[in-house]
N, C-alpha and C. Protein backbone atom coordinates (compact mmCIF):
# COMPACT_ATOMS: atom_id res chain seq x y z
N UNK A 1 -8.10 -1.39 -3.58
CA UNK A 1 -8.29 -0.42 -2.53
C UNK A 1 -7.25 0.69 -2.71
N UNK A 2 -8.27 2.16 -2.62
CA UNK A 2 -6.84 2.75 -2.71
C UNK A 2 -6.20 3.31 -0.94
N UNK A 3 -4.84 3.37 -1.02
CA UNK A 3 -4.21 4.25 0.33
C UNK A 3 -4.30 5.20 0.40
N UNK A 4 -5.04 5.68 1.86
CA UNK A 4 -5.39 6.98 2.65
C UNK A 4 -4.19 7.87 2.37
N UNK A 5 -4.13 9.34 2.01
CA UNK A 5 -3.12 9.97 1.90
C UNK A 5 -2.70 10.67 3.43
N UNK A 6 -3.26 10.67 4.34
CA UNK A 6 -3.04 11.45 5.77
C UNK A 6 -2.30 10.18 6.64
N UNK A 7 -1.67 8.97 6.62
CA UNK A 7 -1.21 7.89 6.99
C UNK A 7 0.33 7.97 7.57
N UNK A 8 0.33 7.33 8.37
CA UNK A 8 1.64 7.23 8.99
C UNK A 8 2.37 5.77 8.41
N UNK A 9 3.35 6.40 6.87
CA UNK A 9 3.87 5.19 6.45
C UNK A 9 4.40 4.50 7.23
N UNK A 10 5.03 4.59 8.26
CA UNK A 10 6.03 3.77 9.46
C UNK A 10 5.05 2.77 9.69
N UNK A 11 3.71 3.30 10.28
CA UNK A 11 2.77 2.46 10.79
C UNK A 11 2.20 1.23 9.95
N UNK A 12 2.29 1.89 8.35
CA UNK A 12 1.31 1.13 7.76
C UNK A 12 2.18 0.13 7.29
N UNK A 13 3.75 0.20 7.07
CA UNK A 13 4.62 -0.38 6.79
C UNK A 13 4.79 -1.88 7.30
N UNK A 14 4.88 -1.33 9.17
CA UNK A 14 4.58 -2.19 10.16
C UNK A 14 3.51 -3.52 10.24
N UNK A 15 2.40 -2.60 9.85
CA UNK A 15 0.67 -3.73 9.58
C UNK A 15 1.65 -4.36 8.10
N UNK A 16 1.91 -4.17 7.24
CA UNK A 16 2.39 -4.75 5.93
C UNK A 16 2.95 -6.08 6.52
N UNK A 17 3.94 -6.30 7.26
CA UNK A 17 4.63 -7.15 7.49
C UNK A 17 3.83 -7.98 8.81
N UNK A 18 2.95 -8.09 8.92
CA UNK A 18 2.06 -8.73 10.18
C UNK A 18 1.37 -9.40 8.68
N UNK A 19 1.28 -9.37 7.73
CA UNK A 19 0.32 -9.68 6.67
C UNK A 19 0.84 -11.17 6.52
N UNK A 20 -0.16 -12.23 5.76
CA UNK A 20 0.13 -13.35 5.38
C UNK A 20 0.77 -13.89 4.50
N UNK A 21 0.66 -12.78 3.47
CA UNK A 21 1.05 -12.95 1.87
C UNK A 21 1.03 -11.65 1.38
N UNK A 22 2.22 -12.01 -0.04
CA UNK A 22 2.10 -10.58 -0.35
C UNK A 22 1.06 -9.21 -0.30
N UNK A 23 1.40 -7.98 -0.58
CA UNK A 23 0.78 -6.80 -0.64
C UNK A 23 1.28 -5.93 -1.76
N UNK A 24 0.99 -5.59 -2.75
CA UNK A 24 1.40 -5.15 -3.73
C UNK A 24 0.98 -3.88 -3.56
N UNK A 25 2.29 -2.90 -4.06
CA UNK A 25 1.14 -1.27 -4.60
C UNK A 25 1.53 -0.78 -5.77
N UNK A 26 0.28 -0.93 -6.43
CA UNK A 26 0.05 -0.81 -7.96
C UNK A 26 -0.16 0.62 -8.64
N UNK A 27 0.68 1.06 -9.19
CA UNK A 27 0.71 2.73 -9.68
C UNK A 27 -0.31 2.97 -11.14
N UNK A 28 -0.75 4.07 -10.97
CA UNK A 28 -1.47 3.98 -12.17
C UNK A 28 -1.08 3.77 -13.94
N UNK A 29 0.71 3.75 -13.77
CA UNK A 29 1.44 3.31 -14.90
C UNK A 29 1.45 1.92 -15.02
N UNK A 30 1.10 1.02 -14.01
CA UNK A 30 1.40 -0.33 -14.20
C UNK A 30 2.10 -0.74 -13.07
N UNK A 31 3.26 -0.44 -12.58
CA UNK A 31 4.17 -1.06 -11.92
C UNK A 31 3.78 -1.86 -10.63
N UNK A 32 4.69 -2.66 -10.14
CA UNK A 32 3.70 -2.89 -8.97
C UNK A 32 5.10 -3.39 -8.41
N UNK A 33 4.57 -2.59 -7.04
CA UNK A 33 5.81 -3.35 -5.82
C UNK A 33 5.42 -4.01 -4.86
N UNK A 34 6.01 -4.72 -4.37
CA UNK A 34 5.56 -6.19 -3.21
C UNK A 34 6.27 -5.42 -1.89
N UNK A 35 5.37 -4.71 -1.23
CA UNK A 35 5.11 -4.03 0.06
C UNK A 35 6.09 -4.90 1.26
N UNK A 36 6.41 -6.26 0.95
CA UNK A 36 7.06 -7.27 1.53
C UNK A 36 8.60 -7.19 1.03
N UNK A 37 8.85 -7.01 0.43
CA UNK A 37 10.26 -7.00 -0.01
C UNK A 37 10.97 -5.38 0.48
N UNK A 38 12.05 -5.47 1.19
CA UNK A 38 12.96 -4.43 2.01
C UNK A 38 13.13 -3.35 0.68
N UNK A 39 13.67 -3.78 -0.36
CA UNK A 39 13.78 -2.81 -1.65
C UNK A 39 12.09 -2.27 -1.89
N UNK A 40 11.18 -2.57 -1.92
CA UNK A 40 10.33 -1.78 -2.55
C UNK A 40 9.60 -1.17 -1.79
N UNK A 41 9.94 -1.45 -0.27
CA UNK A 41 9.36 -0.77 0.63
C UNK A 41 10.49 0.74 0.61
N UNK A 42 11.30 0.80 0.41
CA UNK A 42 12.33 1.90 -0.03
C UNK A 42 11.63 2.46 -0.95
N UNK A 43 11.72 1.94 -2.15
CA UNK A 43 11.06 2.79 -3.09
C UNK A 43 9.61 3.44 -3.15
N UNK A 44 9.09 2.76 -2.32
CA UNK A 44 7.48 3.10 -2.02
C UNK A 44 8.02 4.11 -0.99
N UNK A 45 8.74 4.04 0.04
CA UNK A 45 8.92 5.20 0.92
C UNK A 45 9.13 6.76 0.15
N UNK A 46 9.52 6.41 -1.07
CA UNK A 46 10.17 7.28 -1.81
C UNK A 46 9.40 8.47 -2.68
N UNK A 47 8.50 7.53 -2.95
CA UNK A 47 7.22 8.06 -3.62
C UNK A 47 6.39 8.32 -2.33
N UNK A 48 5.92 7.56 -1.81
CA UNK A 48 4.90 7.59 -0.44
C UNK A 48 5.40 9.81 -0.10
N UNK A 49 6.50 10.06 -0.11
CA UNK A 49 7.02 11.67 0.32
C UNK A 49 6.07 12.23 -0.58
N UNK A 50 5.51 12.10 -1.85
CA UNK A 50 5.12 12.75 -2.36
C UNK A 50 3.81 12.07 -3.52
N UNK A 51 2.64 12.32 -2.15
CA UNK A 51 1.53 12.17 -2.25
C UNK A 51 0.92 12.32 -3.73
N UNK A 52 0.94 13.33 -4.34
CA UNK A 52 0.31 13.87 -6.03
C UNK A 52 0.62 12.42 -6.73
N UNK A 53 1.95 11.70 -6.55
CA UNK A 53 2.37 10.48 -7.52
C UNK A 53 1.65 9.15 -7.10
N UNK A 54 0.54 9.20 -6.18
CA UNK A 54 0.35 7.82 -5.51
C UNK A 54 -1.37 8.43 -5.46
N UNK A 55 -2.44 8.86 -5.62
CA UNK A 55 -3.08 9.71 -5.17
C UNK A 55 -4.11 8.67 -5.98
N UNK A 56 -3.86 7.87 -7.53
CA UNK A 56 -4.97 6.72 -7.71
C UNK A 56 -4.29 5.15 -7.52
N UNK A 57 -3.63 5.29 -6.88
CA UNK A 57 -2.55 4.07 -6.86
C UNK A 57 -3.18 3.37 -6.13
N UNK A 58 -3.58 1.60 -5.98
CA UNK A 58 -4.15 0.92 -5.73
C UNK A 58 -3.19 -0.10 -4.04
N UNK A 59 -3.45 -0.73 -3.66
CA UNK A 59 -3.26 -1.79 -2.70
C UNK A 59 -3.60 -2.86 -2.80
N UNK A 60 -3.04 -4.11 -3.35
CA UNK A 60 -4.01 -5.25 -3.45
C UNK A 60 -3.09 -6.47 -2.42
N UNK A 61 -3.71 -6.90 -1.68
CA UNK A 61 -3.97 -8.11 -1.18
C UNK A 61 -3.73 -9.59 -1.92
N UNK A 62 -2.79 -10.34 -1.56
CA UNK A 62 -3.23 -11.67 -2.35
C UNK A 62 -4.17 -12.63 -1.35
N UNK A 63 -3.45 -12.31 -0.71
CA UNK A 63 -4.73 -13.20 0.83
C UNK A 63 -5.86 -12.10 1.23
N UNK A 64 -7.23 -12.39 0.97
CA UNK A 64 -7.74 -11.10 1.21
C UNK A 64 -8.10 -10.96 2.30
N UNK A 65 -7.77 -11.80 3.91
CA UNK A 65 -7.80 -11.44 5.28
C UNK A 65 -6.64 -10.42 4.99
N UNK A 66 -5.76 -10.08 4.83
CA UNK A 66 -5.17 -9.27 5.01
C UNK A 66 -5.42 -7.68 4.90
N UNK A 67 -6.28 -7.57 4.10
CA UNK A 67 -7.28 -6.44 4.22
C UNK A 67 -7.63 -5.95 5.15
N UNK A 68 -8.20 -6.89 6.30
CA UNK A 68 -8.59 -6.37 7.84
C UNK A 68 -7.23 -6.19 8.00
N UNK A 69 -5.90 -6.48 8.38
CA UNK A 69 -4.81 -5.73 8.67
C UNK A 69 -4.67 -4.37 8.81
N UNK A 70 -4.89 -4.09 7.31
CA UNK A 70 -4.90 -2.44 6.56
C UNK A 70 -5.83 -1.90 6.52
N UNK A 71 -7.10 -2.18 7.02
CA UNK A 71 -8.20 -1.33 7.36
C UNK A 71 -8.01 -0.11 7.12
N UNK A 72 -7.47 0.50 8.21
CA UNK A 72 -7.20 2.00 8.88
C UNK A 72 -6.53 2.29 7.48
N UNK A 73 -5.85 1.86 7.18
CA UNK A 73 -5.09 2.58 5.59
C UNK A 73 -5.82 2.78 4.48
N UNK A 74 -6.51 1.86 3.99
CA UNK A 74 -7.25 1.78 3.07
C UNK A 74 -8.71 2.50 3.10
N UNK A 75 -8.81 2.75 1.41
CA UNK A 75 -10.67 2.67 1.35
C UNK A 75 -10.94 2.47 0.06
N UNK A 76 -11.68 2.16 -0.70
CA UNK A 76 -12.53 1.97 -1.65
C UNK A 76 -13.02 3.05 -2.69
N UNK A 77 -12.79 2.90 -4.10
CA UNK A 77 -12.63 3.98 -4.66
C UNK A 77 -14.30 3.95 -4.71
N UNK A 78 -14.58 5.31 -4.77
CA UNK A 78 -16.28 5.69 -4.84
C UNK A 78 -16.75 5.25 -6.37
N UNK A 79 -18.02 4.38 -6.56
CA UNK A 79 -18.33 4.14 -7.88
C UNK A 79 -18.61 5.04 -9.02
């Protein structure tokens, strides 16, 4: 799933940590940060400032109820 760019990171940060299991966000270089951990929510804040670097960057779920969490954040890349 990718993340809505018009989003209130504070908010979505918030739903992150209501989650069951990790949340990863996966950059189109590879990397991937665990949305759960205090450091990469920093660094995602970091990038998150500047939308152009995150714009095909993915969201994945390991529990996939957690998805309904992030609803409002997320959507689905068009086929």
């Amino acid at each position: 799933m990718l993340l809505r760019q018009d989003i209130d990171i504070i908010k979505f940060l918030q739903q992150v940590k209501r989650c069951r299991d990790e949340v990863l966000f996966e950059t189109t270089e590879g990397d991937r940060l665990n949305l759960t951990s205090t450091l990469s929510q920093y660094v995602f804040c970091s990038i998150a400032s500047h939308p152009e670097y995150w714009t095909d960057s993915t969201i994945t779920c390991k529990n996939t109820e957690d998805y309904q969490l992030l609803t409002d954040y997320l959507y689905e890349r068009n086929a």
